[in-house]
Protein backbone atom coordinates (compact mmCIF):
# COMPACT_ATOMS: atom_id res chain seq x y z
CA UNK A 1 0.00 0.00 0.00
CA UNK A 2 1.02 3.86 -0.56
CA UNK A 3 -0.35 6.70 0.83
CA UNK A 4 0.01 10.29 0.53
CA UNK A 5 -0.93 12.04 3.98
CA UNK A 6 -0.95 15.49 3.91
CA UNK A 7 -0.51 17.48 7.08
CA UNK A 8 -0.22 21.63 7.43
CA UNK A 9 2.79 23.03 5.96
CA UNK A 10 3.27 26.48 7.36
CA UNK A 11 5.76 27.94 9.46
CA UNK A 12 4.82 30.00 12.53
CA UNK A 13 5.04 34.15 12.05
CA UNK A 14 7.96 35.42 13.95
CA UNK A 15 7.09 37.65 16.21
CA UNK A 16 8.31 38.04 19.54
CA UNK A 17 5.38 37.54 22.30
CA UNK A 18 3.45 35.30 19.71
CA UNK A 19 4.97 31.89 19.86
CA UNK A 20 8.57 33.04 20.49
CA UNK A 21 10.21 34.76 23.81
CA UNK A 22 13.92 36.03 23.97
CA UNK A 23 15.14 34.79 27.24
CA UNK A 24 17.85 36.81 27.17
CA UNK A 25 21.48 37.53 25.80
CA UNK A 26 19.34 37.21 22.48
CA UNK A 27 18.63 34.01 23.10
CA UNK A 28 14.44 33.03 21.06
CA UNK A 29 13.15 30.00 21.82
CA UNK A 30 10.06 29.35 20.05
CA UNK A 31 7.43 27.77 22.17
CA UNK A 32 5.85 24.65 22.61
CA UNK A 33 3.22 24.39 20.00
CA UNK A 34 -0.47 24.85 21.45
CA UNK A 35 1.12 26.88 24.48
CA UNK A 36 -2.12 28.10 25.84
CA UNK A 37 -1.33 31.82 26.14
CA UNK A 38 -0.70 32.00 22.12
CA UNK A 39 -3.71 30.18 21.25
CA UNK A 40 -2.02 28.42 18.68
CA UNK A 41 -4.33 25.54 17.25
CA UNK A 42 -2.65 24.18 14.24
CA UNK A 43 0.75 22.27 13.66
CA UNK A 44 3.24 24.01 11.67
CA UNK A 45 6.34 23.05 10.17
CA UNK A 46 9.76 23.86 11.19
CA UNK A 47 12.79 24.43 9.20
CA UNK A 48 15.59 22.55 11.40
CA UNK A 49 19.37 22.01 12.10
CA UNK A 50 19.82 18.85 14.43
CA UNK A 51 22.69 15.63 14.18
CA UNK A 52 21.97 13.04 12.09
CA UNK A 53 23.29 10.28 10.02
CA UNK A 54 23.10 10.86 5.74
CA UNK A 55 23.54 9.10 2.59
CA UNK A 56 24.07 10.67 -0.82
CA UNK A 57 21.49 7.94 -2.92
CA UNK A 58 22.15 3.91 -2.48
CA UNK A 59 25.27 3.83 -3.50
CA UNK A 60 26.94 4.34 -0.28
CA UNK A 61 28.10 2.17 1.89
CA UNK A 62 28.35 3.66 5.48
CA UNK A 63 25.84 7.11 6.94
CA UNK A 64 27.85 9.64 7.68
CA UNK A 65 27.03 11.59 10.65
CA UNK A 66 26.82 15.72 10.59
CA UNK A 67 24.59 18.49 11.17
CA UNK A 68 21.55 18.61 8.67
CA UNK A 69 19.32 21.09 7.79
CA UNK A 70 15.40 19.98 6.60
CA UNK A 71 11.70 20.49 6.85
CA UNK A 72 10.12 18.94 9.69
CA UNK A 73 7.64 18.03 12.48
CA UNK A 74 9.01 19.24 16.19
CA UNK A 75 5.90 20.86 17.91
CA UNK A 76 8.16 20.98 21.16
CA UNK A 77 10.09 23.80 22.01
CA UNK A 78 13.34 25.11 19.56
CA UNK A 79 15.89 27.57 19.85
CA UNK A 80 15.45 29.72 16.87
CA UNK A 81 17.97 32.02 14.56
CA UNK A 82 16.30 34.16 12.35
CA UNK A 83 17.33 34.88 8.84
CA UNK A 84 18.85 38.72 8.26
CA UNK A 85 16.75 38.35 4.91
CA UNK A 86 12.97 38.34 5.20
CA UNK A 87 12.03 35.33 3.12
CA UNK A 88 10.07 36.92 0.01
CA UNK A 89 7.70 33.72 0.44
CA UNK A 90 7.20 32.45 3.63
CA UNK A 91 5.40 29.58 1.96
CA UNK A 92 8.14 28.29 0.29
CA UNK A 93 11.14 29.96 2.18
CA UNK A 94 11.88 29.53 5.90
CA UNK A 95 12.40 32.34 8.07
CA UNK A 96 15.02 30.71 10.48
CA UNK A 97 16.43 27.55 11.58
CA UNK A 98 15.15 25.77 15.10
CA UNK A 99 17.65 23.97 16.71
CA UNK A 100 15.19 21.44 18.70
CA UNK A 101 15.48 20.76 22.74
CA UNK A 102 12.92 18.80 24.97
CA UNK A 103 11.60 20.57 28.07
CA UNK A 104 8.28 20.39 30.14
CA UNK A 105 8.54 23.24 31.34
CA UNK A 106 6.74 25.23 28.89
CA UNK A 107 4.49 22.58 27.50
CA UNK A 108 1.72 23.01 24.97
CA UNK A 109 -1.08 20.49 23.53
CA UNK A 110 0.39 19.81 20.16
CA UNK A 111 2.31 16.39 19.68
CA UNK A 112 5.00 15.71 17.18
CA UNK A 113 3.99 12.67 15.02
CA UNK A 114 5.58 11.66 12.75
CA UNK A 115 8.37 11.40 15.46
CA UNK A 116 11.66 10.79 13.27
CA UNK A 117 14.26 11.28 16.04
CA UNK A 118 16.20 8.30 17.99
CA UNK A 119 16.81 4.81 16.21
CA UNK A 120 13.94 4.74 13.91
CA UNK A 121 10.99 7.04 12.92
CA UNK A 122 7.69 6.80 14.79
CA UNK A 123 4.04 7.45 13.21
CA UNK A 124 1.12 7.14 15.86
CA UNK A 125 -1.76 8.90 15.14
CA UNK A 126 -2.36 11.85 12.83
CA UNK A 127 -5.58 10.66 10.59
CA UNK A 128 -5.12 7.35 11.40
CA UNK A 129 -8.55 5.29 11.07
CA UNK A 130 -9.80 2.37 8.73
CA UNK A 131 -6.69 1.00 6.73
CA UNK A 132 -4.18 3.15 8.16
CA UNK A 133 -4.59 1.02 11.38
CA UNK A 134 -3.67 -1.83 9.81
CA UNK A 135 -0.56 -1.36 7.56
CA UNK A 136 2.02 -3.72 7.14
CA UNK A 137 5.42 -3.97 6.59
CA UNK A 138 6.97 -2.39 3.04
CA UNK A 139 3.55 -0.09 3.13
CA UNK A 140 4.77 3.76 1.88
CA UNK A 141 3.53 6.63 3.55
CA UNK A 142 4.87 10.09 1.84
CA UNK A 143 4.37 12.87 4.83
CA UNK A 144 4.06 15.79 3.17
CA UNK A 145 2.02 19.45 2.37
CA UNK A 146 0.13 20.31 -1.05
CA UNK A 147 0.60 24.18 -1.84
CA UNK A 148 -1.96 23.71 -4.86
CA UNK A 149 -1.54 27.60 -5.98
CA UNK A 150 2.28 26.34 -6.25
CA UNK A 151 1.24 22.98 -7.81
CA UNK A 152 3.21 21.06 -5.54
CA UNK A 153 3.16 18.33 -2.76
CA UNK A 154 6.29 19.34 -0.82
CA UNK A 155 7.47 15.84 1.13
CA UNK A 156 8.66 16.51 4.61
CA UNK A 157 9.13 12.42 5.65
CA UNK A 158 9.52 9.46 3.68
CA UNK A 159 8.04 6.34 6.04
CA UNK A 160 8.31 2.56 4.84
CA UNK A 161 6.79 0.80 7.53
CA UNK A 162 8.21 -2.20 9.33
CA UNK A 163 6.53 -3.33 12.57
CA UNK A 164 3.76 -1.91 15.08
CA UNK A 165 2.43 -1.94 18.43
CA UNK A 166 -0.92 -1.41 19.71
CA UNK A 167 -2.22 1.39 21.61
CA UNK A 168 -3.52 -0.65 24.45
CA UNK A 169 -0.17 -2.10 24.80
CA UNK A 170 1.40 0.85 25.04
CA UNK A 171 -1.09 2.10 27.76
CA UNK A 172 -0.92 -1.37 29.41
CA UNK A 173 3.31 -0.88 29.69
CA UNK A 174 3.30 2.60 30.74
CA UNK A 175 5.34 3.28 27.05
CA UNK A 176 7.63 1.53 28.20
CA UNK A 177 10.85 0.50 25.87
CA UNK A 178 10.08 4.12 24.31
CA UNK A 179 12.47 7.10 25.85
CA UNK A 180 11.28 10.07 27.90
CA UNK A 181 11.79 12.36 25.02
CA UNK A 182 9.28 10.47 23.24
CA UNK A 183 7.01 9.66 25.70
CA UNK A 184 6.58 13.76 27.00
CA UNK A 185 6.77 14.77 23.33
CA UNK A 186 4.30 12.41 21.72
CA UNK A 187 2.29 9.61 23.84
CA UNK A 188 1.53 11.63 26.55
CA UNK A 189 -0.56 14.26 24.39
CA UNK A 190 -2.51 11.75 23.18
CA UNK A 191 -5.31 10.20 24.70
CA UNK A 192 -5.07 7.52 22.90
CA UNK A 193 -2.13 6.42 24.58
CA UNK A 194 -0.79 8.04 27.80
CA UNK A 195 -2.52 11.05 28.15
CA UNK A 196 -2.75 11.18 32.28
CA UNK A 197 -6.13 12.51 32.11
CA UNK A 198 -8.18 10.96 29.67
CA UNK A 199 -7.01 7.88 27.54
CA UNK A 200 -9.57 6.23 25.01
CA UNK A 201 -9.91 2.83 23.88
CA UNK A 202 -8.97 2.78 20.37
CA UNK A 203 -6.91 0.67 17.04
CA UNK A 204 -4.67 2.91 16.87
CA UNK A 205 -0.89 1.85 16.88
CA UNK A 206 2.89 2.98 16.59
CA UNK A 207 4.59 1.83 13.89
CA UNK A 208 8.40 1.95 13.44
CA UNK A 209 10.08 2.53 10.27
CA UNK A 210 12.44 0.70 8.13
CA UNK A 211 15.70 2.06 8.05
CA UNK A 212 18.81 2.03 6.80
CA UNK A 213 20.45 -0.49 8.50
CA UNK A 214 17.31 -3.07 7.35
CA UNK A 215 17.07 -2.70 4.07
CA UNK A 216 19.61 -0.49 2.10
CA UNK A 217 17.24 -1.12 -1.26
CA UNK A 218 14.04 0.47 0.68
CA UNK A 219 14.26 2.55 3.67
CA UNK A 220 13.04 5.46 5.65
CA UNK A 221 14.35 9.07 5.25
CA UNK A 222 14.12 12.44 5.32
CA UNK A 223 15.37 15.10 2.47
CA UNK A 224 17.61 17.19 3.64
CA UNK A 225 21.46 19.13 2.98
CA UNK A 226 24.60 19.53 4.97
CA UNK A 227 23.96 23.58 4.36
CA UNK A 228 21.44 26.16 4.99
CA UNK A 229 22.89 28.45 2.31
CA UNK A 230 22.25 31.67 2.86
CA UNK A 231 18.32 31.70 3.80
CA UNK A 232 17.48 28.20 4.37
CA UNK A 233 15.87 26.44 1.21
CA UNK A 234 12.87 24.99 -0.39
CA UNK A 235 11.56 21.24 0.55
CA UNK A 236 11.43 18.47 -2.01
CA UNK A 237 8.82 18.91 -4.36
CA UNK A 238 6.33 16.70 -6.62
CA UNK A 239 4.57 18.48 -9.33
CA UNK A 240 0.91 17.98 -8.57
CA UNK A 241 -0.10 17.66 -12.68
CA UNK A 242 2.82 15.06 -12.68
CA UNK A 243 1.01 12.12 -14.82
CA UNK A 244 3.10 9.64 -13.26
CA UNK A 245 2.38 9.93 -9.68
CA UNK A 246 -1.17 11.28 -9.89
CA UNK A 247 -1.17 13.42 -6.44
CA UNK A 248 -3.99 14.32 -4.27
CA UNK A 249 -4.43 17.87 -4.70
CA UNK A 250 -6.70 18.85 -1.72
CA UNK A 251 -4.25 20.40 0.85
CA UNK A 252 -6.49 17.85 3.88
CA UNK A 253 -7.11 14.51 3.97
CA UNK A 254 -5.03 11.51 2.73
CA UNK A 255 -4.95 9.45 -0.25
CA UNK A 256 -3.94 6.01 -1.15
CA UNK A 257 -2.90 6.70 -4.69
CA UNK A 258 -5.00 3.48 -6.33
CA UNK A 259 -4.64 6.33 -9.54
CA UNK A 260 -0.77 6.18 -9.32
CA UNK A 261 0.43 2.84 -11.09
CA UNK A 262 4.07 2.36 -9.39
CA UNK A 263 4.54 -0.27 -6.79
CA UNK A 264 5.60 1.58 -3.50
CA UNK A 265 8.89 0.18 -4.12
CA UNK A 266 8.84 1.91 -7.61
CA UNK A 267 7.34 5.18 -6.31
CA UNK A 268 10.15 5.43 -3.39
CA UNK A 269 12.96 5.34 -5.99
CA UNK A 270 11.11 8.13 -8.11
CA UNK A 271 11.67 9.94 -4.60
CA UNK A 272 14.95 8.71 -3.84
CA UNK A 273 15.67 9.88 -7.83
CA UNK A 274 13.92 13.13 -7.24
CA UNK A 275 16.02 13.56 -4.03
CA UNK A 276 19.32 13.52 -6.32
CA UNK A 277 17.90 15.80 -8.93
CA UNK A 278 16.94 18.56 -6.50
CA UNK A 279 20.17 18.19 -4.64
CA UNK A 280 18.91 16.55 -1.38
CA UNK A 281 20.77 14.22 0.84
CA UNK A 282 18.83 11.08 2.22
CA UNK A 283 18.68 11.71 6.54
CA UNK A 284 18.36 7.95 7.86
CA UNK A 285 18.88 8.66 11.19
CA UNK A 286 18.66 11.85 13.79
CA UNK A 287 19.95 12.40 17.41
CA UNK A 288 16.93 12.71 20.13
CA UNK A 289 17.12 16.24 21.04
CA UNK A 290 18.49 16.86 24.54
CA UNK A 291 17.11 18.22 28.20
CA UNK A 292 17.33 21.31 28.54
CA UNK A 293 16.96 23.69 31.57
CA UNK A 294 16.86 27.22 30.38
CA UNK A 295 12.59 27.50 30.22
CA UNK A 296 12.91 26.07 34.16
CA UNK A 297 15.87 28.68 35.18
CA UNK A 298 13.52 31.61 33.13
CA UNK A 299 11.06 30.64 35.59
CA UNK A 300 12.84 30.03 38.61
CA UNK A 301 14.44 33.70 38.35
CA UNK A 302 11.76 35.28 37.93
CA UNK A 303 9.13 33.26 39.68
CA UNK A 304 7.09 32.97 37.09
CA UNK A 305 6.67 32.54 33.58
């Protein structure tokens, strides 16, 4: 099976006070997605610089591991640099780069799924009912956003699935075998799985991706470059009139491309092949972002927040 599930693509507005604070020495963290005092409802994408492990197409033979630079999903908090330049489309361009940290401190409602950081990539709930609870392994799910005055499906995550776990199990366990991070990022916003407050009974389950390391012919990744340039850069792109994929073009909902005749094997190397064309590196692996105390010492000097 392939699927194309589309998710919001925009980046937050910067604006101090509105989603981001400066904490001082010019330090802006941009909050916690869903903080309640910014009434932010939506996800949003983030442009990002984290660690991470690369290939250049299937040709090579060992990941190397540096900083990379790509679209993403991190609804927890970020340090952010702005770009000197304004971006002259915010739709297309970034406006900084978030450097991702976990804290708890400052904590909104939003979860982060798909979850690519640690060993392998995580996808637990986002529109998952009917056949997405019951995938199986080699299944291709392209994470992306449709821009359809732009005529494109920009891809933020490419996810071959290989194994799940129920959400009862995962209730049942506590999340347990899944790290902290995680667990206060992800399962614990959901009630679905460890919500404290209210948890539902439901079919909805984790699955882990396929990396790398399993398959070298078919694997999980993210696009992304060893360079920000000078003001970030556009995601990886599929024309939506493209004959040969045959897109969903409504910016909601999912599709399971029964129009698009490639196998999902087939349709990952047109990715993999667009990937090289647009000058894109293949992220296979990215470093959990780390504690970090700053929100908690804002707070404790000045007894409050």
């Amino acid at each position: 099976m392939k699927i194309q599930l589309n998710h919001p693509g925009p980046q937050k507005h910067f604006k101090i006070g509105k989603g981001y604070i400066n904490i001082g020495n010019s330090v802006i963290v941009r909050e916690w997605n869903g903080f309640v005092r910014n009434n932010d409802k939506g996800h949003y994408r983030k442009f990002i610089q984290n660690q991470g492990y690369y290939v250049n197409g299937l040709n090579d033979s060992t990941p190397i591991k540096e900083d990379l630079y790509f679209w993403g999903e991190w609804e927890g908090n970020s340090f952010f640099q702005r770009f000197l330049q304004k971006p002259n489309d915010p739709r297309i361009m970034p406006n900084g780069i978030h450097k991702p940290f976990h804290s708890i401190a400052i904590r909104g409602n939003q979860n982060t799924d798909p979850y690519i950081f640690g060993d392998d990539f995580k996808y637990c709930v986002c529109k998952q009912k009917g056949q997405l609870c019951n995938l199986v392994i080699d299944d291709l799910i392209l994470f992306g956003s449709v821009y359809p005055q732009l005529g494109k499906f920009y891809i933020d995550t490419v996810f071959v699935v290989k194994s799940n776990m129920l959400s009862t199990n995962i209730q049942a366990t506590g999340g347990a075998g899944y790290s902290q991070v995680y667990r206060e990022e992800t399962l614990e916003q959901l009630v679905e799985y460890l919500h404290p407050i209210t948890r539902t009974v439901n079919n909805n389950k984790i699955y882990n991706s396929k990396t790398w390391w399993d398959d070298k012919d078919y694997f999980s990744f993210v696009p992304c470059k060893l360079s920000p340039k000078n003001n970030g850069f556009e995601r990886l792109y599929i024309e939506l009139n493209n004959p040969k994929f045959n897109l969903l073009t409504n910016p909601t909902g999912k599709s399971f491309l029964k129009r698009c005749n490639l196998t999902s094997q087939d349709l990952w190397k047109e990715i993999v092949q667009l990937c090289i064309e647009q000058k894109f590196n293949l992220g296979v692996r990215f470093d959990e972002p780390i504690f970090n105390n700053c929100l908690q010492n804002v707070i404790e000097e000045n007894g409050s927040y």
